[in-house]
C-alpha atoms as a PDB file:
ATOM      1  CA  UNK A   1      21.805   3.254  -7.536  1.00  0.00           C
ATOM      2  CA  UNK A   2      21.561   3.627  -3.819  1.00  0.00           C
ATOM      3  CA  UNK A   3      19.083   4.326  -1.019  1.00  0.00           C
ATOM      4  CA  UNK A   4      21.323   7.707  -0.757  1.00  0.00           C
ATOM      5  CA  UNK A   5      19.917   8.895  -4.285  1.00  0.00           C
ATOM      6  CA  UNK A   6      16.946  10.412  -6.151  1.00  0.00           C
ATOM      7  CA  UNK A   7      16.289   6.895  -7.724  1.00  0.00           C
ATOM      8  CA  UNK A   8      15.732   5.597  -4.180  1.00  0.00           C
ATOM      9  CA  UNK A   9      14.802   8.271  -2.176  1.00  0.00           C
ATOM     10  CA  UNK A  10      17.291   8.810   1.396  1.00  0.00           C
ATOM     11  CA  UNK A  11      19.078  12.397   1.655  1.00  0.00           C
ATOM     12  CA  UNK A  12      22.190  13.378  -0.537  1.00  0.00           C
ATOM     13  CA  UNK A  13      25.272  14.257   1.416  1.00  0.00           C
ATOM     14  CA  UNK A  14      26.610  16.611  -0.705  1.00  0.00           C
ATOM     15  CA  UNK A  15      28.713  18.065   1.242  1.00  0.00           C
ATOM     16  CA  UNK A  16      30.756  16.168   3.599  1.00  0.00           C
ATOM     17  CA  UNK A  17      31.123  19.136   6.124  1.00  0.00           C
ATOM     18  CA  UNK A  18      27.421  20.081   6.013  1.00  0.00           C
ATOM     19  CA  UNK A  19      25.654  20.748   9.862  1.00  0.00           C
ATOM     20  CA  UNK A  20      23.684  18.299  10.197  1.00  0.00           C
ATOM     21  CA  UNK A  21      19.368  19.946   9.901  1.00  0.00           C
ATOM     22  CA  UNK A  22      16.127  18.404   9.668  1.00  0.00           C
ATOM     23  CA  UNK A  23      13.735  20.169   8.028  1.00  0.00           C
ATOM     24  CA  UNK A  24       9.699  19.051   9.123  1.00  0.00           C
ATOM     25  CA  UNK A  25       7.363  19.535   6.186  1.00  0.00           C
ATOM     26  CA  UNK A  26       4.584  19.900   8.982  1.00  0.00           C
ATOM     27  CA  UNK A  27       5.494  23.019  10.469  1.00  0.00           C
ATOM     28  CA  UNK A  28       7.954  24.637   7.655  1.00  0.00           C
ATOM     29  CA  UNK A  29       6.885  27.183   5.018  1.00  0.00           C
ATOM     30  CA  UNK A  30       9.513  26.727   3.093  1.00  0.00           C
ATOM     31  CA  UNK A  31       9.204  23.515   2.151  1.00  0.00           C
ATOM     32  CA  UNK A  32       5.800  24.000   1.372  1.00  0.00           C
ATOM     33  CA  UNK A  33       6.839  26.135  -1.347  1.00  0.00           C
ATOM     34  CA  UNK A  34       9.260  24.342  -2.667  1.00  0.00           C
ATOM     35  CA  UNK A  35       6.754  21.360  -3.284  1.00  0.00           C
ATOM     36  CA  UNK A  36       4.971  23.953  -5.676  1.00  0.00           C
ATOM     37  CA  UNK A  37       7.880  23.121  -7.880  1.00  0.00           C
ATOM     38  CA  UNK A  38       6.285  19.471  -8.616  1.00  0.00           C
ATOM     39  CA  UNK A  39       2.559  19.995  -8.154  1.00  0.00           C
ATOM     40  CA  UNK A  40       0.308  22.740  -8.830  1.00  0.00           C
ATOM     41  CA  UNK A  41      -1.106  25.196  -6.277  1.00  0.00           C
ATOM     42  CA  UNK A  42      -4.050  23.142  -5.344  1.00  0.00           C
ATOM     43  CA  UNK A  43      -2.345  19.678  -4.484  1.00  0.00           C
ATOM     44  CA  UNK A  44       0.237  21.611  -2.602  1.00  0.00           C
ATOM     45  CA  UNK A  45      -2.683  22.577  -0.442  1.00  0.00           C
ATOM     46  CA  UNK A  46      -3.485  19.150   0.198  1.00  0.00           C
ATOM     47  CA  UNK A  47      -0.315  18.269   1.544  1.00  0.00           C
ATOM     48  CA  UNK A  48       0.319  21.578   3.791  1.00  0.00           C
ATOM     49  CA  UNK A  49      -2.691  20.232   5.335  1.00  0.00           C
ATOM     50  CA  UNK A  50      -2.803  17.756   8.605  1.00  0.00           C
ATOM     51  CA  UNK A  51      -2.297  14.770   6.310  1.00  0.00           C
ATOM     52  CA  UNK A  52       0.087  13.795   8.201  1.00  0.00           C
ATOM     53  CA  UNK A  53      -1.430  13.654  11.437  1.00  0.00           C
ATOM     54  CA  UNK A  54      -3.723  11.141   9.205  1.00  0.00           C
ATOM     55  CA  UNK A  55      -3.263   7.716   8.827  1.00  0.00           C
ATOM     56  CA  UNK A  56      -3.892   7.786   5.240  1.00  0.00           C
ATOM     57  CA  UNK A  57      -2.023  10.098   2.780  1.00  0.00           C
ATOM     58  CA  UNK A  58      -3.224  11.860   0.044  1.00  0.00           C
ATOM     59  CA  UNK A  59      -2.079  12.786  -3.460  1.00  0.00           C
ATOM     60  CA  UNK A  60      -2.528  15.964  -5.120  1.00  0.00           C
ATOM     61  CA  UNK A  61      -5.721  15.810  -7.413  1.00  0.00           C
ATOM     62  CA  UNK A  62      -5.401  14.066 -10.491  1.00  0.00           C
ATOM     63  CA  UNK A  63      -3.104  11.612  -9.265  1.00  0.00           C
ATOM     64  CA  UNK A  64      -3.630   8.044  -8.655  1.00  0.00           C
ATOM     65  CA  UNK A  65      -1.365   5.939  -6.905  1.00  0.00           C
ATOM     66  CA  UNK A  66      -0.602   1.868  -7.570  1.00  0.00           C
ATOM     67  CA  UNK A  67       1.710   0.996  -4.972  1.00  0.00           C
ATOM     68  CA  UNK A  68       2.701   1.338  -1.310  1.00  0.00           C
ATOM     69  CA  UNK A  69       6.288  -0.297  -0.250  1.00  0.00           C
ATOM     70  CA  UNK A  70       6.549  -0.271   3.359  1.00  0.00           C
ATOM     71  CA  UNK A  71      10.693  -0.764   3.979  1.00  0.00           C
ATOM     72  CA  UNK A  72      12.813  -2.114   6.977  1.00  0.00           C
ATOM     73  CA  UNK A  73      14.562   0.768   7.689  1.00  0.00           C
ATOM     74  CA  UNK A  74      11.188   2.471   9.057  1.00  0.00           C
ATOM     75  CA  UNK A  75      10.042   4.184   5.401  1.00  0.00           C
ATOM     76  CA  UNK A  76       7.021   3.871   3.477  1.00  0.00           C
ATOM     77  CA  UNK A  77       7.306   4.915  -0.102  1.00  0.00           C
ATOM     78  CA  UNK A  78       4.167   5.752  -2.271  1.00  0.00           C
ATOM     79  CA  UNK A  79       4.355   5.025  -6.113  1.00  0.00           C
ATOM     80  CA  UNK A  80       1.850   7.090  -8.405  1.00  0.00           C
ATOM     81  CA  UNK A  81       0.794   8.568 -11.886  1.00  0.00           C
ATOM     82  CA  UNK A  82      -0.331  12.241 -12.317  1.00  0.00           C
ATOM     83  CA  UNK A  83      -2.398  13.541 -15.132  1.00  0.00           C
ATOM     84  CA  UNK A  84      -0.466  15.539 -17.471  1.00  0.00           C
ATOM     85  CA  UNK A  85       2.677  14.246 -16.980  1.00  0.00           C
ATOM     86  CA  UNK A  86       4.776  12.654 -19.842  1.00  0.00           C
ATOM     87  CA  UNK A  87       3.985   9.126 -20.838  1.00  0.00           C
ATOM     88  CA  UNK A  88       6.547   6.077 -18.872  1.00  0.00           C
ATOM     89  CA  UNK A  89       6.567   9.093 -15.704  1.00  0.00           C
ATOM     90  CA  UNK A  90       6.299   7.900 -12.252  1.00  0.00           C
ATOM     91  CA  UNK A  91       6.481   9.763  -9.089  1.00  0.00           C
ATOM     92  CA  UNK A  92       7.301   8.929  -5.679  1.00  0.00           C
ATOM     93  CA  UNK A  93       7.092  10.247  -2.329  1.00  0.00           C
ATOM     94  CA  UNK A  94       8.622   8.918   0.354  1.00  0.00           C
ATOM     95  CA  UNK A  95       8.092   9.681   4.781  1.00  0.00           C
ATOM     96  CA  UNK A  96       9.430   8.104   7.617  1.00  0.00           C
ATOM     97  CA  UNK A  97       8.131   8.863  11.378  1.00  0.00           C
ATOM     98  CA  UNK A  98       7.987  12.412  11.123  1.00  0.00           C
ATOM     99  CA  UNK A  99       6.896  13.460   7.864  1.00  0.00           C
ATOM    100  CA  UNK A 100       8.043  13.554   4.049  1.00  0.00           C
ATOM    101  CA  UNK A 101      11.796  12.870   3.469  1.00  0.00           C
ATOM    102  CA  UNK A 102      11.792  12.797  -0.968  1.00  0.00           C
ATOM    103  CA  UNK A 103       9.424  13.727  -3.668  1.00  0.00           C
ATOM    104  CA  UNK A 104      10.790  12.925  -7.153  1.00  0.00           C
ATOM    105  CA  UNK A 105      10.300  11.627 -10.667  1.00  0.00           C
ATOM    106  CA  UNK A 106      11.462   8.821 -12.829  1.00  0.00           C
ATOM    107  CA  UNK A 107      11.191   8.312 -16.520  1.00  0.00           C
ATOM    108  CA  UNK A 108      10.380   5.431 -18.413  1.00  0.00           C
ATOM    109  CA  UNK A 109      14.247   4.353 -18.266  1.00  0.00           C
ATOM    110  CA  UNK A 110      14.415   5.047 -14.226  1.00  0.00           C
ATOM    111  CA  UNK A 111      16.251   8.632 -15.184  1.00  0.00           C
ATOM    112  CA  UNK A 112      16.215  11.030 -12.698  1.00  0.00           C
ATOM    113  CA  UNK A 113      13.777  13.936 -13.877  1.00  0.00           C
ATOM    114  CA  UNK A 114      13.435  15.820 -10.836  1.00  0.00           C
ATOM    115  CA  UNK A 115      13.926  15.594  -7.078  1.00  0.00           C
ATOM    116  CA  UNK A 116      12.948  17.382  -4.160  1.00  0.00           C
ATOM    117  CA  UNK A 117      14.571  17.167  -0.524  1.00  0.00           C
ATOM    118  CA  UNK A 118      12.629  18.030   2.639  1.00  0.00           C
ATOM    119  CA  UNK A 119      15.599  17.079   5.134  1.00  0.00           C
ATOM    120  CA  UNK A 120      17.708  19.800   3.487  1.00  0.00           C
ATOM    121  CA  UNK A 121      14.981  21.589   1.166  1.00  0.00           C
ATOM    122  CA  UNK A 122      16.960  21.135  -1.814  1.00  0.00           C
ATOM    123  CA  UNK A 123      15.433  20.214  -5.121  1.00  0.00           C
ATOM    124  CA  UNK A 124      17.243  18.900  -8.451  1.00  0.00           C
ATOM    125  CA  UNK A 125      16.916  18.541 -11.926  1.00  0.00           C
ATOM    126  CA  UNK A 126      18.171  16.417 -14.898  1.00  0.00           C
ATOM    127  CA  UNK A 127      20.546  18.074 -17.512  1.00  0.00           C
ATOM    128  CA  UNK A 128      18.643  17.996 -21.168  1.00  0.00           C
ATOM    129  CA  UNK A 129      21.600  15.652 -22.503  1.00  0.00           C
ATOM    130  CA  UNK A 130      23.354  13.620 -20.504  1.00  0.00           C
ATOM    131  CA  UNK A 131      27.011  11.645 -21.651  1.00  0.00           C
ATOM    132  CA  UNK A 132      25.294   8.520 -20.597  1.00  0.00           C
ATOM    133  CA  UNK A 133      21.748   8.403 -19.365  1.00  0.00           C
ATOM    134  CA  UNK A 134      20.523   5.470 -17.161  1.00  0.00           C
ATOM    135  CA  UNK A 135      18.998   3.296 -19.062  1.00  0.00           C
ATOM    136  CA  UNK A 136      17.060   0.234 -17.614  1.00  0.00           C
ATOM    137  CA  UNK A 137      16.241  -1.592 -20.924  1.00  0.00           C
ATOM    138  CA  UNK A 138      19.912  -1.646 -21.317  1.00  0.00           C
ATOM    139  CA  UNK A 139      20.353  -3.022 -17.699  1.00  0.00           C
ATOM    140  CA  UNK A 140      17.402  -5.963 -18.573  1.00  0.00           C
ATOM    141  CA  UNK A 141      18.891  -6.683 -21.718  1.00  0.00           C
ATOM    142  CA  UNK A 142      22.942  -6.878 -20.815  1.00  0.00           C
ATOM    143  CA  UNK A 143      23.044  -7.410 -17.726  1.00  0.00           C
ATOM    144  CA  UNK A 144      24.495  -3.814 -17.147  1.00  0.00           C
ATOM    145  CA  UNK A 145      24.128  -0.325 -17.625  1.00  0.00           C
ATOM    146  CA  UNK A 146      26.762   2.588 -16.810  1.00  0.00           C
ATOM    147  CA  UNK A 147      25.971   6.036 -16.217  1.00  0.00           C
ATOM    148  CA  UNK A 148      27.571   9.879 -16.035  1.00  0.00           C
ATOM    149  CA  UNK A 149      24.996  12.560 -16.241  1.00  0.00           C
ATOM    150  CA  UNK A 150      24.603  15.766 -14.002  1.00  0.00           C
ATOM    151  CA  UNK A 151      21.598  17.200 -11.776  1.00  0.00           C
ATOM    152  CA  UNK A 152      21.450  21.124 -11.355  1.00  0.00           C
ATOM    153  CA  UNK A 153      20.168  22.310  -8.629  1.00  0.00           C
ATOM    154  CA  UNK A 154      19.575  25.942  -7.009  1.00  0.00           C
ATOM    155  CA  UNK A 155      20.667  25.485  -3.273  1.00  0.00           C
ATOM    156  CA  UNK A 156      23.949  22.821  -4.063  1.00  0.00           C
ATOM    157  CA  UNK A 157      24.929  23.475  -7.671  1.00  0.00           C
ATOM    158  CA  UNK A 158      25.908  20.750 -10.078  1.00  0.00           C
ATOM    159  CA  UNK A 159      26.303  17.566  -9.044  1.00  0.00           C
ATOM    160  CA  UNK A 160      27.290  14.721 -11.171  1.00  0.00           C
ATOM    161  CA  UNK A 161      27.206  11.440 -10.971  1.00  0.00           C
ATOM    162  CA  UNK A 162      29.082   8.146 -12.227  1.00  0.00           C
ATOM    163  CA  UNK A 163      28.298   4.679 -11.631  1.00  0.00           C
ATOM    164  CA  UNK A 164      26.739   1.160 -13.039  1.00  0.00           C
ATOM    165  CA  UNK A 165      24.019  -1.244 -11.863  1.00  0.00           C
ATOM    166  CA  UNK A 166      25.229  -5.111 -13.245  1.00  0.00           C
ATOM    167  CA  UNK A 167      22.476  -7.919 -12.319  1.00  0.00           C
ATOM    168  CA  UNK A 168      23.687 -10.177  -9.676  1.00  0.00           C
ATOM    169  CA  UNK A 169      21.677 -13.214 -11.723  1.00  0.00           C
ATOM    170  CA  UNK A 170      19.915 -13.803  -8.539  1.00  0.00           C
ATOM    171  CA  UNK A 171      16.123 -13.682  -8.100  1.00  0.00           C
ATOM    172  CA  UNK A 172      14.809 -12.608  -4.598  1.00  0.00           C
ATOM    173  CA  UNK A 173      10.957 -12.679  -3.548  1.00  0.00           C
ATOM    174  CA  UNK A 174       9.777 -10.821  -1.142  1.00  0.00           C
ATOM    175  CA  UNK A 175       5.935 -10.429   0.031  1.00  0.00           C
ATOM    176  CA  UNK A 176       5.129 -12.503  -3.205  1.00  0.00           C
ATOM    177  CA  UNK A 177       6.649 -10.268  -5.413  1.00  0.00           C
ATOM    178  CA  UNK A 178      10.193 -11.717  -7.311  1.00  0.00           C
ATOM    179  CA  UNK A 179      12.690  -9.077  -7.500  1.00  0.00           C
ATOM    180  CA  UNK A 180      15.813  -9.676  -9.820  1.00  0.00           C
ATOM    181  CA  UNK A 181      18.611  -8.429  -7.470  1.00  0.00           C
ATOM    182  CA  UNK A 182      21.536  -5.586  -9.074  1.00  0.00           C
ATOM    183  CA  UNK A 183      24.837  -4.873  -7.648  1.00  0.00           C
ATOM    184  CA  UNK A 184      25.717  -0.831  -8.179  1.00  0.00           C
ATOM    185  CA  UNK A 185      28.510   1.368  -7.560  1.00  0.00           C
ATOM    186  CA  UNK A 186      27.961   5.694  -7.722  1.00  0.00           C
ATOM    187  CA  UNK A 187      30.165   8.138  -7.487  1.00  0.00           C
ATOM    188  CA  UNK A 188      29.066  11.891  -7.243  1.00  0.00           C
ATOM    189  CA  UNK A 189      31.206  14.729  -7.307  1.00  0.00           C
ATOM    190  CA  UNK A 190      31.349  18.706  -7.249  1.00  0.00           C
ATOM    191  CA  UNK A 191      30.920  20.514 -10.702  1.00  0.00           C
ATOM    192  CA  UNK A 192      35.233  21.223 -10.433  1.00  0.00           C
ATOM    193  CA  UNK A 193      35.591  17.013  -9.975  1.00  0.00           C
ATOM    194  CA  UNK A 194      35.927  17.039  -5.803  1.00  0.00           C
ATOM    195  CA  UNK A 195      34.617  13.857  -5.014  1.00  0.00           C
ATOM    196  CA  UNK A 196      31.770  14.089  -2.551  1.00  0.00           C
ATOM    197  CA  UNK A 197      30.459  10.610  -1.691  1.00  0.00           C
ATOM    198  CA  UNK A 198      30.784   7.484  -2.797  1.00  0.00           C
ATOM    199  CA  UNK A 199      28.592   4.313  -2.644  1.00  0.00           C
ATOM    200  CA  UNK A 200      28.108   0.631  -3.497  1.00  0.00           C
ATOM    201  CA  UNK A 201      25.751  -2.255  -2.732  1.00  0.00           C
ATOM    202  CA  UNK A 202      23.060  -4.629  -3.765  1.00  0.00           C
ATOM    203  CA  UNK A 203      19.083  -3.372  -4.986  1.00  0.00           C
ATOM    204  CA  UNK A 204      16.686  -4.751  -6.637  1.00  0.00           C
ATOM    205  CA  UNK A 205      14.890  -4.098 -10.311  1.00  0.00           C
ATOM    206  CA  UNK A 206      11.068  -4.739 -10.770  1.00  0.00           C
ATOM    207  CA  UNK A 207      10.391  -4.971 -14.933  1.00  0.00           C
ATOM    208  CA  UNK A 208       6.808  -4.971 -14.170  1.00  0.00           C
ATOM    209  CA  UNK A 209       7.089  -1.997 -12.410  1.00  0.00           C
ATOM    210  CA  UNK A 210       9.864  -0.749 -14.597  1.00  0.00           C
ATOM    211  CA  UNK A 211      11.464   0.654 -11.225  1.00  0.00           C
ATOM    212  CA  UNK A 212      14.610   0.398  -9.001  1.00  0.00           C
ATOM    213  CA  UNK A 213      13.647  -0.653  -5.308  1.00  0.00           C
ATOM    214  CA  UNK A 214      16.473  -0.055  -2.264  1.00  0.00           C
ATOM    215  CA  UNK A 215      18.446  -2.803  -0.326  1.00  0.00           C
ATOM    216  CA  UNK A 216      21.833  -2.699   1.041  1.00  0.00           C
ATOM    217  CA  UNK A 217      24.417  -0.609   1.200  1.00  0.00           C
ATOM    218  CA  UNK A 218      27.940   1.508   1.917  1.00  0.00           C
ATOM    219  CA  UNK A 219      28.386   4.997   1.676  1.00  0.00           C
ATOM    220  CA  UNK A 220      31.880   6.631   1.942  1.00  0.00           C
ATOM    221  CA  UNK A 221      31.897  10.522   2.763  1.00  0.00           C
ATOM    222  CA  UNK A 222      34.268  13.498   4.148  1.00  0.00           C
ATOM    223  CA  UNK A 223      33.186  12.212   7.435  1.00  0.00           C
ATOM    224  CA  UNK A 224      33.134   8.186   7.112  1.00  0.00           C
ATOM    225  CA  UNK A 225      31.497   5.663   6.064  1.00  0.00           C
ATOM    226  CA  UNK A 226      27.909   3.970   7.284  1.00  0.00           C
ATOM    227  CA  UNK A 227      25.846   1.542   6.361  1.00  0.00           C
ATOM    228  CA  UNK A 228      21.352   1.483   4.772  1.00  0.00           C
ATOM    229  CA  UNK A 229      18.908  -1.251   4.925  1.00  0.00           C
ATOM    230  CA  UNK A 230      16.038   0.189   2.999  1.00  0.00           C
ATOM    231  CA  UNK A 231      14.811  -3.450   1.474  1.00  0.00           C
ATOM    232  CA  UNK A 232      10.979  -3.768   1.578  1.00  0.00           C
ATOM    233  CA  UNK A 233       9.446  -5.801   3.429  1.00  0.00           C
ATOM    234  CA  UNK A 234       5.827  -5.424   2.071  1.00  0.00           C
ATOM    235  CA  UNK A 235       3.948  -4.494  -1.140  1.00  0.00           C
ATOM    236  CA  UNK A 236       1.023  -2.690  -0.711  1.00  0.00           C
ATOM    237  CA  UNK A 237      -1.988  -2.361  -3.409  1.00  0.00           C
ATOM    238  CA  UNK A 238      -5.073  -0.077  -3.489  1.00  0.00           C
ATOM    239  CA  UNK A 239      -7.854  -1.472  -2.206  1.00  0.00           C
ATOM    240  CA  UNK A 240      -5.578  -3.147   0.558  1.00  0.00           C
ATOM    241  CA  UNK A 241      -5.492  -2.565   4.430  1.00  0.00           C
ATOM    242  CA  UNK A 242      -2.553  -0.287   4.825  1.00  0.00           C
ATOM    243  CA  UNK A 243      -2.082   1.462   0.760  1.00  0.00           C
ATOM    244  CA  UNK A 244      -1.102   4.788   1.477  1.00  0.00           C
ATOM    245  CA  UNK A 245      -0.356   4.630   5.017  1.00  0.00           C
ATOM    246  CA  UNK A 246       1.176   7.504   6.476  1.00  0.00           C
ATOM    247  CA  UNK A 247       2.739   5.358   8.880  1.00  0.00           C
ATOM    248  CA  UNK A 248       6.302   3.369   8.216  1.00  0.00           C
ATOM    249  CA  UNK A 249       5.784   0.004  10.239  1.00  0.00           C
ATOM    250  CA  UNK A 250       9.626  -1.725  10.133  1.00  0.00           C
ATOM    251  CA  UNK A 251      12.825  -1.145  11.425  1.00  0.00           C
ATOM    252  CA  UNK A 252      10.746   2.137  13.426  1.00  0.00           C
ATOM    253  CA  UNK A 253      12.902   3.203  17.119  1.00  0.00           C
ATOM    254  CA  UNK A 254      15.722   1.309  16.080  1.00  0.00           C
ATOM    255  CA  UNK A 255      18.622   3.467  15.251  1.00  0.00           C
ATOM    256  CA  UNK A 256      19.973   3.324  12.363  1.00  0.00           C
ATOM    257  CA  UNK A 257      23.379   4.745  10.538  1.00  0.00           C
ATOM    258  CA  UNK A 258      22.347   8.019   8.727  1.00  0.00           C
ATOM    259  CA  UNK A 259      24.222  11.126   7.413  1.00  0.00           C
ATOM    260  CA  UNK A 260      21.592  14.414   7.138  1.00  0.00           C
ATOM    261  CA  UNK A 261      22.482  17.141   5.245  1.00  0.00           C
ATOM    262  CA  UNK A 262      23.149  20.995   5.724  1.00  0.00           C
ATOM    263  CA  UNK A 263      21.647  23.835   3.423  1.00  0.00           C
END
């Protein structure tokens, strides 16, 4: 799925007509609340804090992180474990230049469990049954795995979305880590079947990690298309100079194509 979605972490446009708003997690109440929605009262402190003045980042209490991913399109994404959550659940956050840009969490299977959006201050959450749930065993195994479930969210409604992720057969190493490279297609669309964005391109799938990892790719909208480069470049481990840097080092001042979202 692609760097525009939960599993990867850029903004959703969900609506092609949206005015365009950037929401900074520094300086906006808001968005402080709607963290509380992932992390209890006391991490959220944490991160309304000047942690991001730092140049380290820190994690709500009782999580431990086990991997930094700085990317080329001027990202850094950290990859972590809380106590208490269910067993095979990851979470991620992900900040660019000026702050947090995605907070969500994957399943054992790379589902989408939940989702939260700084740049728009949406969050989402994954309907208890989908038609066809992402499944990455099923990718590993075949060679492919389809999808149609639905997210629900407060601010934009129901969203659904259809798509597939096929292995290209290619293996791709970057920063000493092999990568096995997937070509996907996703469709997402209005709860009445408006289609709101469409987009297709190449990632990459880490069984180790049992996680999906951006690359390249096309997004259609209302308003166009443009084009991501969220690849990594390096792989970052605790312990190492640079895990849980608050700072994105690649692809930083160059412009890039983007599409930000309205409320």
């Amino acid at each position: 799925m692609s760097r525009l979605t939960p599993r990867s972490g850029m903004q959703n446009p969900y609506r092609s007509d949206a005015q365009p708003v950037r929401i900074k997690v520094l300086s906006r109440i808001n968005v402080k609340d709607r963290v509380l929605t992932f992390f209890a009262l006391s991490a959220c402190l944490l991160w309304a804090s000047d942690v991001y003045a730092q140049d380290t980042f820190s994690l709500p209490a009782g999580c431990d992180a086990f991997l930094t991913v700085q990317g080329a399109d001027c990202s850094v994404d950290h990859h972590f474990i809380c106590q208490g959550d269910p067993e095979g659940h990851k979470q991620r956050v992900s900040l660019d230049e000026e702050g947090m840009t995605y907070l969500g969490t994957t399943d054992y299977q790379t589902q989408w469990i939940k989702s939260f959006h700084p740049l728009s201050g949406h969050s989402e959450r994954l309907e208890d049954s989908p038609v066809d749930p992402a499944n990455l065993d099923e990718l590993i195994q075949t060679g492919r795995d389809g999808y149609d479930f639905r997210t629900f969210s407060d601010e934009v409604g129901i969203t659904r979305y259809v798509g597939a992720d096929t292995l290209t057969g290619r293996e791709i190493t970057i920063d000493d880590v092999t990568l096995s490279e997937t070509e996907f297609n996703i469709t997402a669309y209005t709860e009445d079947g408006t289609e709101i964005w469409q987009s297709s391109g190449n990632e990459f799938i880490s069984g180790n990690w049992r996680m999906f990892l951006s690359g390249t790719g096309t997004t259609t909208t209302g308003s166009g298309s443009f084009e991501t480069d969220g690849r990594p470049v390096e792989f970052i481990y605790p312990g190492e100079p640079g895990f849980l840097s608050a700072n994105p080092k690649h692809g930083c001042g160059v412009v890039m194509s983007s599409f930000e979202v309205g409320q």
